[in-house]
PDB file of N, CA and C in Angstrom:
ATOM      1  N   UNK A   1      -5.941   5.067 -18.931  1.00  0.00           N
ATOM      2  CA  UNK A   1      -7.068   4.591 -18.161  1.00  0.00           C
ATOM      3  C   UNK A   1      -7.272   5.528 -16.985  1.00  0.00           C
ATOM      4  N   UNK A   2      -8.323   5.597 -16.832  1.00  0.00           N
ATOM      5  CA  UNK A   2      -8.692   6.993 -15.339  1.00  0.00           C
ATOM      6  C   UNK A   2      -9.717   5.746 -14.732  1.00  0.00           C
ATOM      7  N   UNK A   3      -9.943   6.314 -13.823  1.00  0.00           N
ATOM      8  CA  UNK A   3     -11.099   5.286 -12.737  1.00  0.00           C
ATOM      9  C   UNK A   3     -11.149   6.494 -11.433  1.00  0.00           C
ATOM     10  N   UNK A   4     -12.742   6.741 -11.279  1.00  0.00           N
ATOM     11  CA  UNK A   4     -13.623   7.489 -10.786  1.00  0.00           C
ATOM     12  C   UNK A   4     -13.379   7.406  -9.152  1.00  0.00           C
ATOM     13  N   UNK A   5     -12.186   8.611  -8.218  1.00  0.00           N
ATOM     14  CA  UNK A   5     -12.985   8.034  -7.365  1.00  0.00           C
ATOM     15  C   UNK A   5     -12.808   9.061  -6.290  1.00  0.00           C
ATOM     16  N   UNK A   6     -14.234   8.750  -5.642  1.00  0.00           N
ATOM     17  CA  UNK A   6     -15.108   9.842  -4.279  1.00  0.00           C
ATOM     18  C   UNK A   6     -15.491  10.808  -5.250  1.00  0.00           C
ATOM     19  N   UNK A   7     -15.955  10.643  -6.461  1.00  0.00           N
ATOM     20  CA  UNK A   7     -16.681  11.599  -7.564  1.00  0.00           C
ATOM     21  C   UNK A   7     -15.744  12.501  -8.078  1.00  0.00           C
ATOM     22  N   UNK A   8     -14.022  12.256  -7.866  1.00  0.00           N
ATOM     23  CA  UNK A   8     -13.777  13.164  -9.006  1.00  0.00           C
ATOM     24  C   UNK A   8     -12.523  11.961  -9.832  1.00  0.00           C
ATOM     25  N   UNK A   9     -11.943  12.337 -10.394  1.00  0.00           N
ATOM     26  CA  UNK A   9     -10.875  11.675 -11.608  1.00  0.00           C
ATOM     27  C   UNK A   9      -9.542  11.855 -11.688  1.00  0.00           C
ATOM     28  N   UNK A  10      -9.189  10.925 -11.466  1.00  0.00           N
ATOM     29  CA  UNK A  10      -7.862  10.849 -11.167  1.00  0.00           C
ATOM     30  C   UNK A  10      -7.067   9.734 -12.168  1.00  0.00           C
ATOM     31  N   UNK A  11      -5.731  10.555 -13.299  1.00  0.00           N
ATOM     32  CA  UNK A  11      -5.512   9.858 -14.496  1.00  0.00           C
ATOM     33  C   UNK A  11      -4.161   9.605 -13.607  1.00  0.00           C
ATOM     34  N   UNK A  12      -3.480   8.554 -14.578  1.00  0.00           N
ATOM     35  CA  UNK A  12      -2.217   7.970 -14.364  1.00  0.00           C
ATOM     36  C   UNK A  12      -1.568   8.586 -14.693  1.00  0.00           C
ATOM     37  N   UNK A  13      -0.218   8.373 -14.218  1.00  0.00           N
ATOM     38  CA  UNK A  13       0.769   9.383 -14.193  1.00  0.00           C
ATOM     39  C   UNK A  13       1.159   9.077 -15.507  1.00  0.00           C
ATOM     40  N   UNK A  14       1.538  10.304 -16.008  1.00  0.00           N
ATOM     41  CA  UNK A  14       2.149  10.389 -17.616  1.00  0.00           C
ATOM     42  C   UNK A  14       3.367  10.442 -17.393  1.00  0.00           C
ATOM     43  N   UNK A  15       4.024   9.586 -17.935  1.00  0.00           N
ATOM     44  CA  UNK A  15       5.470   9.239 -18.368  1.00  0.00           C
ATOM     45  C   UNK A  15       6.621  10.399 -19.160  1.00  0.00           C
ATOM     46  N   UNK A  16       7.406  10.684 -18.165  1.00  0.00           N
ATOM     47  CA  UNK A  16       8.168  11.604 -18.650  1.00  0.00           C
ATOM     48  C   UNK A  16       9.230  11.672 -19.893  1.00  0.00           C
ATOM     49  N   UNK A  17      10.140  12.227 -20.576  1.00  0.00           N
ATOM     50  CA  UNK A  17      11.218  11.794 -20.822  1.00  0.00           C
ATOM     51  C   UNK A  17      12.576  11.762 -20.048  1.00  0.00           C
ATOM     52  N   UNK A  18      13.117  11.034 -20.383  1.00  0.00           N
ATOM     53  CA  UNK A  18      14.018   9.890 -19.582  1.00  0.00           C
ATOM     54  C   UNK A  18      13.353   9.203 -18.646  1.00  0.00           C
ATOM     55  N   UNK A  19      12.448   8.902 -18.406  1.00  0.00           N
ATOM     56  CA  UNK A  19      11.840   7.782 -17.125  1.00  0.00           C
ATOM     57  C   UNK A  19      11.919   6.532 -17.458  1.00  0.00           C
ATOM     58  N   UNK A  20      12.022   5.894 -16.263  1.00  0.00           N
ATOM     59  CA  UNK A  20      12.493   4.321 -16.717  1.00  0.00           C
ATOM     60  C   UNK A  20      11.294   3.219 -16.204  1.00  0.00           C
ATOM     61  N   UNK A  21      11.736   2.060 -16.267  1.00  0.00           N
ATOM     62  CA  UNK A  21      11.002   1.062 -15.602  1.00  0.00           C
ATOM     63  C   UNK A  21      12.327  -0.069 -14.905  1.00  0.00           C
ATOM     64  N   UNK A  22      11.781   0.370 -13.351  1.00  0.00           N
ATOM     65  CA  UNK A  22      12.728  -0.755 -12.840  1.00  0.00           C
ATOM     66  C   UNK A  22      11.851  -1.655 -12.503  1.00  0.00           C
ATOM     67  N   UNK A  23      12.388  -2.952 -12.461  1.00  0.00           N
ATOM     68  CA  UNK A  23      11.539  -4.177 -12.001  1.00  0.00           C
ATOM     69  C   UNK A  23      12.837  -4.994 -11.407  1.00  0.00           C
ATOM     70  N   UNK A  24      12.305  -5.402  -9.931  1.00  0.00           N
ATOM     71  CA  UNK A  24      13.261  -5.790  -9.185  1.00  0.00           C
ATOM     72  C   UNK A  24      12.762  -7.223  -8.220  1.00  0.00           C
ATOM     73  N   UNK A  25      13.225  -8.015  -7.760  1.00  0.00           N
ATOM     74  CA  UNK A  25      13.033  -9.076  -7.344  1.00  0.00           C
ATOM     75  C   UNK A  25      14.026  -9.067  -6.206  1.00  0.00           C
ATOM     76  N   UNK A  26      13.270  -9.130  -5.094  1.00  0.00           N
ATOM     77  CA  UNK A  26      14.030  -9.312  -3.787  1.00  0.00           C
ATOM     78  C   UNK A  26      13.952 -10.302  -2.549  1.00  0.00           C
ATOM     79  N   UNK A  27      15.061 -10.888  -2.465  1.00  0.00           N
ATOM     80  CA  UNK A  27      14.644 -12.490  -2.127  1.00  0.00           C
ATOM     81  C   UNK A  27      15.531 -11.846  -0.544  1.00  0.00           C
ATOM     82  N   UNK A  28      14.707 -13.091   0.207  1.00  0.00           N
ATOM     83  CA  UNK A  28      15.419 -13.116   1.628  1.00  0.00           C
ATOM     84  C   UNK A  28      13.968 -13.656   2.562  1.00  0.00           C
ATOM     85  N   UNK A  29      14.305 -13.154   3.558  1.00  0.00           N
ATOM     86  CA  UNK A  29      12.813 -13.145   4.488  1.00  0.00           C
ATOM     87  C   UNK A  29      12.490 -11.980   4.608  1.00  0.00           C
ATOM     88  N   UNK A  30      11.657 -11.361   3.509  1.00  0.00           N
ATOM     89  CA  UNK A  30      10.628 -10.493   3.039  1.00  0.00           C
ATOM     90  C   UNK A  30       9.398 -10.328   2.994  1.00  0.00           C
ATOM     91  N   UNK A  31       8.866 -11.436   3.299  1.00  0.00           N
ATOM     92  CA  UNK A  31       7.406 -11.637   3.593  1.00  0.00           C
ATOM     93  C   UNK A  31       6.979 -11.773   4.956  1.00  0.00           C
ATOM     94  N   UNK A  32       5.532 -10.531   5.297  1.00  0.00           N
ATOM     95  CA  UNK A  32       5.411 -11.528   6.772  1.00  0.00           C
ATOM     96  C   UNK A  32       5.524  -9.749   7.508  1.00  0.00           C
ATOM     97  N   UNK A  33       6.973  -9.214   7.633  1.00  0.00           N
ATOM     98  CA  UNK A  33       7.788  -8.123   7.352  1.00  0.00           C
ATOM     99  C   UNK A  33       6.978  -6.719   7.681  1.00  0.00           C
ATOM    100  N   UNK A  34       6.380  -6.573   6.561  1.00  0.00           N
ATOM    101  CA  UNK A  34       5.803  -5.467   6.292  1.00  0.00           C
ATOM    102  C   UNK A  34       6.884  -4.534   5.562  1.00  0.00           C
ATOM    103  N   UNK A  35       7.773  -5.661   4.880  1.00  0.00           N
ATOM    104  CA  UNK A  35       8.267  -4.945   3.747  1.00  0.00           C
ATOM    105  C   UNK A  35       7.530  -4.230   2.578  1.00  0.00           C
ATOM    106  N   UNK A  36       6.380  -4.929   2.068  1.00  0.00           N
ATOM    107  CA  UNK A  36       5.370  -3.939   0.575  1.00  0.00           C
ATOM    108  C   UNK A  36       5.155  -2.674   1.540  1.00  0.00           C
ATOM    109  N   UNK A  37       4.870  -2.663   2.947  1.00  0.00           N
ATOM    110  CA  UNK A  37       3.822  -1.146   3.388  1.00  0.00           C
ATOM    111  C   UNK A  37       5.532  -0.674   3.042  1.00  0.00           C
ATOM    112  N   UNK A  38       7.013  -0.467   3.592  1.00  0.00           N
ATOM    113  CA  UNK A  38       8.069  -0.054   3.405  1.00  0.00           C
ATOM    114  C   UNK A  38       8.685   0.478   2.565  1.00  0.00           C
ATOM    115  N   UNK A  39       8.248  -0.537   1.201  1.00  0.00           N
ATOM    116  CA  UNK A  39       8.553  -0.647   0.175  1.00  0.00           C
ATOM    117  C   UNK A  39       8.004   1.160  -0.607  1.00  0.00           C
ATOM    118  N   UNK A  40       6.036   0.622  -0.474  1.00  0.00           N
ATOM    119  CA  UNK A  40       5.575   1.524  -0.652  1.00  0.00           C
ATOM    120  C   UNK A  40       6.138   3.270   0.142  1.00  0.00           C
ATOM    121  N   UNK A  41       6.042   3.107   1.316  1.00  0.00           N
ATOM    122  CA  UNK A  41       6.718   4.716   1.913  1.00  0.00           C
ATOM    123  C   UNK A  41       7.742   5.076   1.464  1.00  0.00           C
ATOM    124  N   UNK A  42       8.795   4.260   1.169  1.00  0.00           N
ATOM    125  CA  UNK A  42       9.840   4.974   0.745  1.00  0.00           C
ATOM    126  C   UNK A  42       9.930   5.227  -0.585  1.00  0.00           C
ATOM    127  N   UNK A  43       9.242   4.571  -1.604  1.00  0.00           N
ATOM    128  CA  UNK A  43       8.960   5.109  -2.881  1.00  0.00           C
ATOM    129  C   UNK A  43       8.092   6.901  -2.886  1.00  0.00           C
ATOM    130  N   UNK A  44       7.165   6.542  -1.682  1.00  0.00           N
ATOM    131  CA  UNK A  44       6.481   7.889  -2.044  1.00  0.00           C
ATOM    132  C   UNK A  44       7.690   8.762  -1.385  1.00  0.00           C
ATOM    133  N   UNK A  45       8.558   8.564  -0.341  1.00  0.00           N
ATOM    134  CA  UNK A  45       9.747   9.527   0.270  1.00  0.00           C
ATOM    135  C   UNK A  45      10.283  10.615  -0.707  1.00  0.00           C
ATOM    136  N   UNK A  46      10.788   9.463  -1.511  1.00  0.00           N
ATOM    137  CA  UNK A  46      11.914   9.755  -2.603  1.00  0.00           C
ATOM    138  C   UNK A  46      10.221  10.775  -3.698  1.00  0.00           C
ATOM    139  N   UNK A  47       9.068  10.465  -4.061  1.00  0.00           N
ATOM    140  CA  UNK A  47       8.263  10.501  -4.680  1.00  0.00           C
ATOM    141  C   UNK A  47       8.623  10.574  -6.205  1.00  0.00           C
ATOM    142  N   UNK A  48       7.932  10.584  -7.191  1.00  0.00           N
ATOM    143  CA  UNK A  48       7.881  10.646  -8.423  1.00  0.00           C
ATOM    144  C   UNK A  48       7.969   9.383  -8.990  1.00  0.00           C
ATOM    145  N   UNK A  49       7.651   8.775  -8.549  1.00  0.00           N
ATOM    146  CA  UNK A  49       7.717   7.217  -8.658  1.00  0.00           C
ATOM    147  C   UNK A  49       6.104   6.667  -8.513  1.00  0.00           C
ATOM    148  N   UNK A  50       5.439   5.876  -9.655  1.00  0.00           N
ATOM    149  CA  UNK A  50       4.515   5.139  -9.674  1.00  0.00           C
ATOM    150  C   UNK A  50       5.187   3.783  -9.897  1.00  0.00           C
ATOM    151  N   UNK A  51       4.208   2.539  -9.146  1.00  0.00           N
ATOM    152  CA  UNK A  51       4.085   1.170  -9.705  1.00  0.00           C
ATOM    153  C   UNK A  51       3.657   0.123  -8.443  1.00  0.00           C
ATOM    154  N   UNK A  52       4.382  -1.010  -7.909  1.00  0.00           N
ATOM    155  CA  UNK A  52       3.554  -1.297  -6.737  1.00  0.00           C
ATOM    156  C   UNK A  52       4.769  -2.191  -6.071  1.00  0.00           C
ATOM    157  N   UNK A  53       4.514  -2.567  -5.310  1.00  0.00           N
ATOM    158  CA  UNK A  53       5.414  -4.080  -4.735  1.00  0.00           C
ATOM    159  C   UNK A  53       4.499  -4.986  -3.935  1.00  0.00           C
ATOM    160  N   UNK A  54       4.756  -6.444  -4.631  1.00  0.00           N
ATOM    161  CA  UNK A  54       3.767  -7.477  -4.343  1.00  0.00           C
ATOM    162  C   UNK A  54       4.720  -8.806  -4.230  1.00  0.00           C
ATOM    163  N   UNK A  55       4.314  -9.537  -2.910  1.00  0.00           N
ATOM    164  CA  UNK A  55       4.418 -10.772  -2.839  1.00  0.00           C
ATOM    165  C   UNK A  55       4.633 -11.949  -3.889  1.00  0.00           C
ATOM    166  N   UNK A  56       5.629 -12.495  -4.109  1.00  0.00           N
ATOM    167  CA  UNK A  56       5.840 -13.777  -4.774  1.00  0.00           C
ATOM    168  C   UNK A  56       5.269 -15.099  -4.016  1.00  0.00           C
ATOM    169  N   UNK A  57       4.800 -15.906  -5.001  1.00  0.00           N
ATOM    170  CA  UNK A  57       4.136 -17.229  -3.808  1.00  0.00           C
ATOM    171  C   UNK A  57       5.826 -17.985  -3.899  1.00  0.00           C
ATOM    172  N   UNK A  58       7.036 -17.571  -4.467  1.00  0.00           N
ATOM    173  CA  UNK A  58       8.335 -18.003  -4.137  1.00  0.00           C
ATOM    174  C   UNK A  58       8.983 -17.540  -2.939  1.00  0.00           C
ATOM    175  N   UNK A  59       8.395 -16.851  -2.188  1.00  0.00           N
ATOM    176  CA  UNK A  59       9.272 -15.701  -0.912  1.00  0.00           C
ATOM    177  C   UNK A  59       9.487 -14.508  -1.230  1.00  0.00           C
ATOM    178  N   UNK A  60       9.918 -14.248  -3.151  1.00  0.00           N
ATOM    179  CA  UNK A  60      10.374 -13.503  -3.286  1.00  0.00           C
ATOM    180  C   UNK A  60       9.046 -11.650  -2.756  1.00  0.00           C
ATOM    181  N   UNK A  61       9.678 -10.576  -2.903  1.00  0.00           N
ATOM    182  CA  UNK A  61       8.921  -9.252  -3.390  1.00  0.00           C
ATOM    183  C   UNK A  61       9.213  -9.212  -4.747  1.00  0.00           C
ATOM    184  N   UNK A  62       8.276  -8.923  -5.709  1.00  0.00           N
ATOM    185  CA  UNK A  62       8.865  -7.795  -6.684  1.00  0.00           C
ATOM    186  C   UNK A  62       8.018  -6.378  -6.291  1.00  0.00           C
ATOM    187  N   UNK A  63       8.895  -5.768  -7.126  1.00  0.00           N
ATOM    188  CA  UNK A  63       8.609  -4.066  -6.848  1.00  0.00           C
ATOM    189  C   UNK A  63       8.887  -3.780  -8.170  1.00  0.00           C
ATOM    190  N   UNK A  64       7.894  -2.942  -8.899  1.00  0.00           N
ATOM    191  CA  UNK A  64       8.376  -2.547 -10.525  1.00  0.00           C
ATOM    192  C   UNK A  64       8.126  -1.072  -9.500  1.00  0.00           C
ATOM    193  N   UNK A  65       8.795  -0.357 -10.383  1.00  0.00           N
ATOM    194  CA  UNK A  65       8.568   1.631  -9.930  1.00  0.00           C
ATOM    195  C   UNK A  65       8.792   1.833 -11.956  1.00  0.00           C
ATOM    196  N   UNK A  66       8.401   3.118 -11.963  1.00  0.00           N
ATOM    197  CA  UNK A  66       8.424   4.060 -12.801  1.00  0.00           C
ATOM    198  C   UNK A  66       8.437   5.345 -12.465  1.00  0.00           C
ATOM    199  N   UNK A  67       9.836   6.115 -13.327  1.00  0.00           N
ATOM    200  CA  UNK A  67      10.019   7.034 -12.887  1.00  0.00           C
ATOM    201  C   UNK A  67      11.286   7.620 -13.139  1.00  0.00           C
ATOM    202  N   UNK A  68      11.784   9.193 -13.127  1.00  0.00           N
ATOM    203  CA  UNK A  68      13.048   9.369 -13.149  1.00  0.00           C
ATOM    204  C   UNK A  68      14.060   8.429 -13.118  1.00  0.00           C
ATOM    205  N   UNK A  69      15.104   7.996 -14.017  1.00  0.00           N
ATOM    206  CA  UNK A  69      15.937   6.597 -13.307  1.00  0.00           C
ATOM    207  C   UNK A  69      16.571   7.084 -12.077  1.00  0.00           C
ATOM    208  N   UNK A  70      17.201   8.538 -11.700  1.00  0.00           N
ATOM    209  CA  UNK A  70      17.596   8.726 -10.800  1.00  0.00           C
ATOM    210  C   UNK A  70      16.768   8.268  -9.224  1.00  0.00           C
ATOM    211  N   UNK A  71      15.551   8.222  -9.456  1.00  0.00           N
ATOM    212  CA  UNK A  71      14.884   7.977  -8.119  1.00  0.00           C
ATOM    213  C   UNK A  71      14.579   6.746  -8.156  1.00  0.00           C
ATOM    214  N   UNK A  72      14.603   5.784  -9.171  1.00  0.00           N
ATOM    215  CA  UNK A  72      14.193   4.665  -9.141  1.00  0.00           C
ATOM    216  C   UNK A  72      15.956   4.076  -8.701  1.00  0.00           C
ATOM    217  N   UNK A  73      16.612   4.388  -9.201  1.00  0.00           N
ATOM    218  CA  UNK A  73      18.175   3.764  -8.506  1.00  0.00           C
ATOM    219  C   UNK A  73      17.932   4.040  -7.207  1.00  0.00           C
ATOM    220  N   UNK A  74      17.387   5.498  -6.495  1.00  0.00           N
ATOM    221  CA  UNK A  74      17.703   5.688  -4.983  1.00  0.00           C
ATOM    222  C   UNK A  74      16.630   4.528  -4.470  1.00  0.00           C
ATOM    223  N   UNK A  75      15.463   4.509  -5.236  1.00  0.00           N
ATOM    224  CA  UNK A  75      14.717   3.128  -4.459  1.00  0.00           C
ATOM    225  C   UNK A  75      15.598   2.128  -4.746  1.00  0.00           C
ATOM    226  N   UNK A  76      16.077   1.664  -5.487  1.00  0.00           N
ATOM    227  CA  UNK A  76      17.344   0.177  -5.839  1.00  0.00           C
ATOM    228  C   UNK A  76      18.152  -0.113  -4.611  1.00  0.00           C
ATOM    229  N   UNK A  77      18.504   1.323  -4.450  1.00  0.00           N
ATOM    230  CA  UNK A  77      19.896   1.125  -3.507  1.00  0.00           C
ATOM    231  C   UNK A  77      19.192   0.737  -2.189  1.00  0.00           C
ATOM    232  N   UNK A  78      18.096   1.642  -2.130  1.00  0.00           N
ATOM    233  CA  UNK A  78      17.400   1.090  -0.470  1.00  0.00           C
ATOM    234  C   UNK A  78      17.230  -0.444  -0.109  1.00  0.00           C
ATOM    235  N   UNK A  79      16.364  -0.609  -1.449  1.00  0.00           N
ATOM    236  CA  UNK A  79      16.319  -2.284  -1.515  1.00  0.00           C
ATOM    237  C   UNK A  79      17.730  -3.025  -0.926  1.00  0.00           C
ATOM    238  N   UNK A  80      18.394  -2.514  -1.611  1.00  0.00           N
ATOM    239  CA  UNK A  80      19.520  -3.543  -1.595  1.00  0.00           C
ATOM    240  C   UNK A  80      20.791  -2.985  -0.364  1.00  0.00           C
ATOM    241  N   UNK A  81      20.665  -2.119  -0.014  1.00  0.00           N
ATOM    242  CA  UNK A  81      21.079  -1.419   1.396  1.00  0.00           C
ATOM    243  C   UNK A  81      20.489  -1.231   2.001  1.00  0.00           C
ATOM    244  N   UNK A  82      19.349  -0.263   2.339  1.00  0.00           N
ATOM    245  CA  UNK A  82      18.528   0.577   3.295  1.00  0.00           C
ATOM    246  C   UNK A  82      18.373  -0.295   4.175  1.00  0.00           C
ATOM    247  N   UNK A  83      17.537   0.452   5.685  1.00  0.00           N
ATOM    248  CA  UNK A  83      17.279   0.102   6.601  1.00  0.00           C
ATOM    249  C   UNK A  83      15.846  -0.381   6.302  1.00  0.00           C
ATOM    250  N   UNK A  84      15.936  -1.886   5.731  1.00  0.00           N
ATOM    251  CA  UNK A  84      14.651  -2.701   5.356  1.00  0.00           C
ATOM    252  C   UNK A  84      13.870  -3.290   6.374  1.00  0.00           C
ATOM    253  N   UNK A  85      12.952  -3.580   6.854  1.00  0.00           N
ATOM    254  CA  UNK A  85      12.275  -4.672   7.585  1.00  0.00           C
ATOM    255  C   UNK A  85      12.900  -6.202   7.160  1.00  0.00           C
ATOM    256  N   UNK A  86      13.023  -6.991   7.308  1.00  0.00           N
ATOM    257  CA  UNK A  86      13.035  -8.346   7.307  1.00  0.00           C
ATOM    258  C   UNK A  86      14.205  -8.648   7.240  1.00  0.00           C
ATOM    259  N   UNK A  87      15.184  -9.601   6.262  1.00  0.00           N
ATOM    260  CA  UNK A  87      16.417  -9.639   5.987  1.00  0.00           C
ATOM    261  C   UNK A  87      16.310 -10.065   4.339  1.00  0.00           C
ATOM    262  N   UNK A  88      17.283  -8.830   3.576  1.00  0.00           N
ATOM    263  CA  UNK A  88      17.595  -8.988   1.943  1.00  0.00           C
ATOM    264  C   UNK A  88      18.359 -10.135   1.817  1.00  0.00           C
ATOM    265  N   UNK A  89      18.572 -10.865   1.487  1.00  0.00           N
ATOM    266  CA  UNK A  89      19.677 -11.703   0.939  1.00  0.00           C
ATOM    267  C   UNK A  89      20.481 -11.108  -0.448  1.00  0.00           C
ATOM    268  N   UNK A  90      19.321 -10.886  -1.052  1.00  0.00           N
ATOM    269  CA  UNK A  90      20.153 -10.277  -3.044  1.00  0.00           C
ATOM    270  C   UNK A  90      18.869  -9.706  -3.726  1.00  0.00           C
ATOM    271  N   UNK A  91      19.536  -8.392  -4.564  1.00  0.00           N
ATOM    272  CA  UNK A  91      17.803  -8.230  -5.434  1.00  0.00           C
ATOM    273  C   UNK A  91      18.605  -8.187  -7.020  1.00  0.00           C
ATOM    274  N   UNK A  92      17.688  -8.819  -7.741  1.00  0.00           N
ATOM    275  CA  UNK A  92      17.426  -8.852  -9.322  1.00  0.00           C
ATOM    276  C   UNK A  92      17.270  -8.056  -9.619  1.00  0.00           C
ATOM    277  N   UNK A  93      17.482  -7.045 -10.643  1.00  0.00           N
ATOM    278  CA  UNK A  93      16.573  -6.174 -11.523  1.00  0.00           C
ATOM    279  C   UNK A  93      17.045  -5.986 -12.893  1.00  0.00           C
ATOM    280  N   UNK A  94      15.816  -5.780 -13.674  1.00  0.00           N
ATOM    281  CA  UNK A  94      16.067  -5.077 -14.922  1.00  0.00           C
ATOM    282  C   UNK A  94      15.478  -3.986 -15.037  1.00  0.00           C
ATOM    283  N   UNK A  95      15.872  -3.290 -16.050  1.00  0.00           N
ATOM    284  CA  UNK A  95      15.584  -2.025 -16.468  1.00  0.00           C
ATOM    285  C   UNK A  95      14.748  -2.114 -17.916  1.00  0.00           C
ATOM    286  N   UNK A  96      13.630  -1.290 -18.284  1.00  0.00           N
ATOM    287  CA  UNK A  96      13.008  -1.051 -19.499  1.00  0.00           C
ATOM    288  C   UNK A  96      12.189   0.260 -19.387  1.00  0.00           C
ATOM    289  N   UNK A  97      11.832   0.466 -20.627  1.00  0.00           N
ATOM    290  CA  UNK A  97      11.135   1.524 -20.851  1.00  0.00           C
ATOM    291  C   UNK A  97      10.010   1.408 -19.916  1.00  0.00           C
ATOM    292  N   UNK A  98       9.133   2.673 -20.140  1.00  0.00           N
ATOM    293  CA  UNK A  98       7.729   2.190 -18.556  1.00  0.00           C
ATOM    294  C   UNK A  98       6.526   2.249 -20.058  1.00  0.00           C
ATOM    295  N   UNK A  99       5.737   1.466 -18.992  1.00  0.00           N
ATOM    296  CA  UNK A  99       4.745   0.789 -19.684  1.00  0.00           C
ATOM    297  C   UNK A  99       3.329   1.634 -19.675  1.00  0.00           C
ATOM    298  N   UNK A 100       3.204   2.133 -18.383  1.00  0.00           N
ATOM    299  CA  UNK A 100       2.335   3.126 -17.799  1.00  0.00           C
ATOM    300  C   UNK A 100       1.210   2.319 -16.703  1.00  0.00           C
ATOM    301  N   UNK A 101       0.536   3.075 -16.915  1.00  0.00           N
ATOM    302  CA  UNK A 101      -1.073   2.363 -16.177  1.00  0.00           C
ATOM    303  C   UNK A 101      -1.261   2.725 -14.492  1.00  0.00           C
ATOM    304  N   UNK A 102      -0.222   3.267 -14.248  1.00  0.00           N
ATOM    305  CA  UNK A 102       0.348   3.051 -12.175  1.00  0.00           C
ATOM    306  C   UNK A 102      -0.393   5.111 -12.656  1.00  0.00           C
ATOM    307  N   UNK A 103      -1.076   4.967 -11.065  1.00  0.00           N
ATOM    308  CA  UNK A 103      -1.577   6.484 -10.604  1.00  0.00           C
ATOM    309  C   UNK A 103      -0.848   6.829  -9.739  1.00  0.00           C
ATOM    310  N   UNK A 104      -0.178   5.740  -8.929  1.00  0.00           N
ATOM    311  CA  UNK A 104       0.859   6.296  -7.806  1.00  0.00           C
ATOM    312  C   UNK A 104       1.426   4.671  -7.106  1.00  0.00           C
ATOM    313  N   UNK A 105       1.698   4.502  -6.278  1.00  0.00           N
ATOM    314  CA  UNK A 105       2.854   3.825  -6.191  1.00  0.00           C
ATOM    315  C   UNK A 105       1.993   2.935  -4.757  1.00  0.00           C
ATOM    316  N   UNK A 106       1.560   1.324  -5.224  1.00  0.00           N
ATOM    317  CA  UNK A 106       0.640   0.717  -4.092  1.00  0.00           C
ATOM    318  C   UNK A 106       1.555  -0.167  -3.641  1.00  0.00           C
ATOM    319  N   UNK A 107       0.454  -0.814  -2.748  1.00  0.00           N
ATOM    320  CA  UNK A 107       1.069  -2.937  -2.236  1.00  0.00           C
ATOM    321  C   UNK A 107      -0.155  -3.588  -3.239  1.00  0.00           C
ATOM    322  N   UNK A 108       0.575  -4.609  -3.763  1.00  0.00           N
ATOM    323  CA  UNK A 108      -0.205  -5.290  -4.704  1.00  0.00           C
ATOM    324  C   UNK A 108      -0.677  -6.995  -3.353  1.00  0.00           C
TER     325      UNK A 108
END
């Protein structure tokens, strides 16, 4: 899928080999925060990483990334170490193949 914009075209990132899909769930007091804008910078830090991180109406964030697994673990570890906004309590994740569709890496 491409979508048009300021008149020129911009396609989604094509999926490498070995790239993964992390999808992660991070509970605590995360909302509110300005953990997603966080979330988002440090994905582009590390870069090579598309996907988004969005609000749960549970408290929770999820954050899916796609991307090298190596950079998607260094986003993991931030989650679950880094110097976060709010307070982590624990994060979920699984791992799968990537699905595609992400141009770069938003707040949902």
């Amino acid at each position: 899928m491409q979508e048009a914009t300021q008149g020129t075209r911009r396609a989604e990132r094509t999926a490498e080999p070995g790239d993964v899909r992390l999808t992660a769930w991070v509970r605590g007091r995360v909302q509110g925060v300005g953990f997603r804008w966080f979330t988002r910078a440090r994905a582009l830090e590390i870069g090579g990483l598309a996907g988004f991180a969005s609000n749960l109406g549970d408290g929770r964030v999820q954050v899916v990334a796609e991307g090298p697994r190596d950079r998607c673990e260094g986003l993991l570890d931030w989650l679950r170490t880094g110097d976060t906004p709010g307070r982590v309590e624990g994060v979920t994740e699984i791992w799968d193949t990537p699905r595609g569709g992400y141009r770069d890496f938003v707040i949902r």
